[in-house]
C-alpha atoms as a PDB file:
ATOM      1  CA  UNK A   1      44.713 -10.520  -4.986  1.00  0.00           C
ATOM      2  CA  UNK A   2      48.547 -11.297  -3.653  1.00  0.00           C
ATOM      3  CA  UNK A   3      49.703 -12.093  -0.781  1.00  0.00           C
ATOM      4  CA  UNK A   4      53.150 -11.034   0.375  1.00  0.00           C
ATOM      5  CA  UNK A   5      55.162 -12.519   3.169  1.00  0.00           C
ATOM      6  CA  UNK A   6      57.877  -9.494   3.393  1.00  0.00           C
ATOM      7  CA  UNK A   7      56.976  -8.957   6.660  1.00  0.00           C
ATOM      8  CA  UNK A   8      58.305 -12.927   7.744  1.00  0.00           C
ATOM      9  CA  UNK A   9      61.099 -11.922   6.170  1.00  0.00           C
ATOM     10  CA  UNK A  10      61.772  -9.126   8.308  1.00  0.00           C
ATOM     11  CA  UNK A  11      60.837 -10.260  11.619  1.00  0.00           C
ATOM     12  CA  UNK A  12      63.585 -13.100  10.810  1.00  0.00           C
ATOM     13  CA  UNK A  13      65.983 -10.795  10.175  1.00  0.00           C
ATOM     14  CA  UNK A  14      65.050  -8.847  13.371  1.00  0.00           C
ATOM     15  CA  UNK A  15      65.028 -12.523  15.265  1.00  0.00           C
ATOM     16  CA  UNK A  16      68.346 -13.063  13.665  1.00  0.00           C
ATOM     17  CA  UNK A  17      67.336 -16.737  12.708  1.00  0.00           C
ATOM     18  CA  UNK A  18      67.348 -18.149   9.300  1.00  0.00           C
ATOM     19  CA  UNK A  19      64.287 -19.339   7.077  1.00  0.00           C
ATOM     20  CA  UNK A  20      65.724 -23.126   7.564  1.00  0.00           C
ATOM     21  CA  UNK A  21      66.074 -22.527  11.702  1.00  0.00           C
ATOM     22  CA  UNK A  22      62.078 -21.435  11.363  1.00  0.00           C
ATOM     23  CA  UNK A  23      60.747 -24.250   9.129  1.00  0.00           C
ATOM     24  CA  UNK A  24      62.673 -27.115  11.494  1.00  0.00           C
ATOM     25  CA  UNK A  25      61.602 -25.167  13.928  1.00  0.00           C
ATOM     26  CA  UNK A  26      57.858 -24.693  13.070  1.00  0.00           C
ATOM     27  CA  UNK A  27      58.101 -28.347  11.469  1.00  0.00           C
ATOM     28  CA  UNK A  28      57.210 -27.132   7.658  1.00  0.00           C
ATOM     29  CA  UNK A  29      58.111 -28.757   4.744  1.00  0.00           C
ATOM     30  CA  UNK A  30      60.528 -27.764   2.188  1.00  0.00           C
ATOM     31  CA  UNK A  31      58.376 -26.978  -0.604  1.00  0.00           C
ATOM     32  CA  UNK A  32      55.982 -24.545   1.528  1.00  0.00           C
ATOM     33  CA  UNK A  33      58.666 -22.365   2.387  1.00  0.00           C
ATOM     34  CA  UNK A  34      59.643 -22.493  -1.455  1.00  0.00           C
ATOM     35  CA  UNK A  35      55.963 -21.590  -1.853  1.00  0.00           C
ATOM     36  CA  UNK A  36      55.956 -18.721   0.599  1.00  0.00           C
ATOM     37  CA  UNK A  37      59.451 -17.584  -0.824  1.00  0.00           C
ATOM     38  CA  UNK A  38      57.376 -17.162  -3.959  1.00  0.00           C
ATOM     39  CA  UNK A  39      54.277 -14.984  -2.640  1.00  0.00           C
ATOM     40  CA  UNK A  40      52.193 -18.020  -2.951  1.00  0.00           C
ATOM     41  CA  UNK A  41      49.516 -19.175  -0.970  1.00  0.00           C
ATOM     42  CA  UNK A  42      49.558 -21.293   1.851  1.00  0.00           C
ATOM     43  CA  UNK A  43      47.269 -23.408   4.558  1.00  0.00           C
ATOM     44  CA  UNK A  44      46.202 -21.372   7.619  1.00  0.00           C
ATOM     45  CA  UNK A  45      47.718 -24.317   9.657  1.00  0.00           C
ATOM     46  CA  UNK A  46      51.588 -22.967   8.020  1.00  0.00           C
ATOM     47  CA  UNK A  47      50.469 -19.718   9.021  1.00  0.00           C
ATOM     48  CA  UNK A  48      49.133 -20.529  12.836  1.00  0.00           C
ATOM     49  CA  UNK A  49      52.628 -23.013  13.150  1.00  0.00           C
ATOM     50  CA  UNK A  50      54.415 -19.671  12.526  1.00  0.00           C
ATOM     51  CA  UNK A  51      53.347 -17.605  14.582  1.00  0.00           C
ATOM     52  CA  UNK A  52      52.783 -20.049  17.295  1.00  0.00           C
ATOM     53  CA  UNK A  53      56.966 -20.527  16.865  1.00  0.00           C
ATOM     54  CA  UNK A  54      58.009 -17.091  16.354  1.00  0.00           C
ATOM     55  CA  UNK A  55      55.120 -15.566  19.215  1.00  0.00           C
ATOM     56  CA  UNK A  56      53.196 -13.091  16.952  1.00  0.00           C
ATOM     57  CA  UNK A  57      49.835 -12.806  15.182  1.00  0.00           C
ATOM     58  CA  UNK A  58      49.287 -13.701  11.445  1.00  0.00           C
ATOM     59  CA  UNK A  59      49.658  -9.805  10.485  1.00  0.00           C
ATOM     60  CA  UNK A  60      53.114  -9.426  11.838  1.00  0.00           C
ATOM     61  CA  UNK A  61      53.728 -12.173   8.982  1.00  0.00           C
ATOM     62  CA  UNK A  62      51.359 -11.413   5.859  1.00  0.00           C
ATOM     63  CA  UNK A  63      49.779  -8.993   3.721  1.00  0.00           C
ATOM     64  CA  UNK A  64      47.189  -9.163   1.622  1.00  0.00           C
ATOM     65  CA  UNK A  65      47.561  -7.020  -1.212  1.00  0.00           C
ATOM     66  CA  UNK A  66      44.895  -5.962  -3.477  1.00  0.00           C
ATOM     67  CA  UNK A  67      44.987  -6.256  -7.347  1.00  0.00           C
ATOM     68  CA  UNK A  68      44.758  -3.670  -9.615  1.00  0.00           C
ATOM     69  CA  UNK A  69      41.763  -4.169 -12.395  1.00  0.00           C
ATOM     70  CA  UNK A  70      44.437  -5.440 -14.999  1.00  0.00           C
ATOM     71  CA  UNK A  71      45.647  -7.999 -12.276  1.00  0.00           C
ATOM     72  CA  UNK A  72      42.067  -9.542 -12.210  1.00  0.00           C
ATOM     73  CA  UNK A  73      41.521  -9.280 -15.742  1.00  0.00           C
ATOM     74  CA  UNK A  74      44.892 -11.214 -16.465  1.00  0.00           C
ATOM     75  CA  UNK A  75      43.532 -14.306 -13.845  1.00  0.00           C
ATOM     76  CA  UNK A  76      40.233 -14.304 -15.666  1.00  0.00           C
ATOM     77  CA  UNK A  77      41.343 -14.836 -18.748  1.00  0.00           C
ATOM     78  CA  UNK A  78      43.785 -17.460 -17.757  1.00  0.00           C
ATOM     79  CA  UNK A  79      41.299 -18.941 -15.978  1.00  0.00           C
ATOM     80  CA  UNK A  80      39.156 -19.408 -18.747  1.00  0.00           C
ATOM     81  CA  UNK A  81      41.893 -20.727 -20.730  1.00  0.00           C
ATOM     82  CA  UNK A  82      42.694 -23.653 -18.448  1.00  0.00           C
END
């Protein structure tokens, strides 16, 4: 499974504001926005400051997309290994 935050992204583009104006903004740390810059995962909390900031719903910000059967295979195994 990933998770993408393109759309954020876009709707900040659309906003015209910048990804530091949103996290002082929303009142998010540093290293979560480094996290979502990355397609990593974040607390539901980030996700609900967000959208209470910018006035939309969590899918005008995320995406979940699925894995293909290699993807899974790849976490297993590295799972296993750690």
């Amino acid at each position: 499974m990933s998770i993408s935050y393109n759309k954020l992204w876009k709707l900040l583009i659309d906003k015209k504001m910048s990804a530091a104006e949103l996290r002082k903004a929303a009142e998010i740390a540093p290293n979560t926005m480094t996290r979502m810059r990355k397609d990593q995962e974040v607390t539901l909390l980030v996700l609900e400051k967000i959208c209470e900031t910018l006035d939309v719903d969590f899918g005008d910000i995320v995406e979940y997309k699925k894995s293909d059967d290699n993807d899974r295979d790849m976490e297993v195994e590295h799972n296993a290994e750690g």
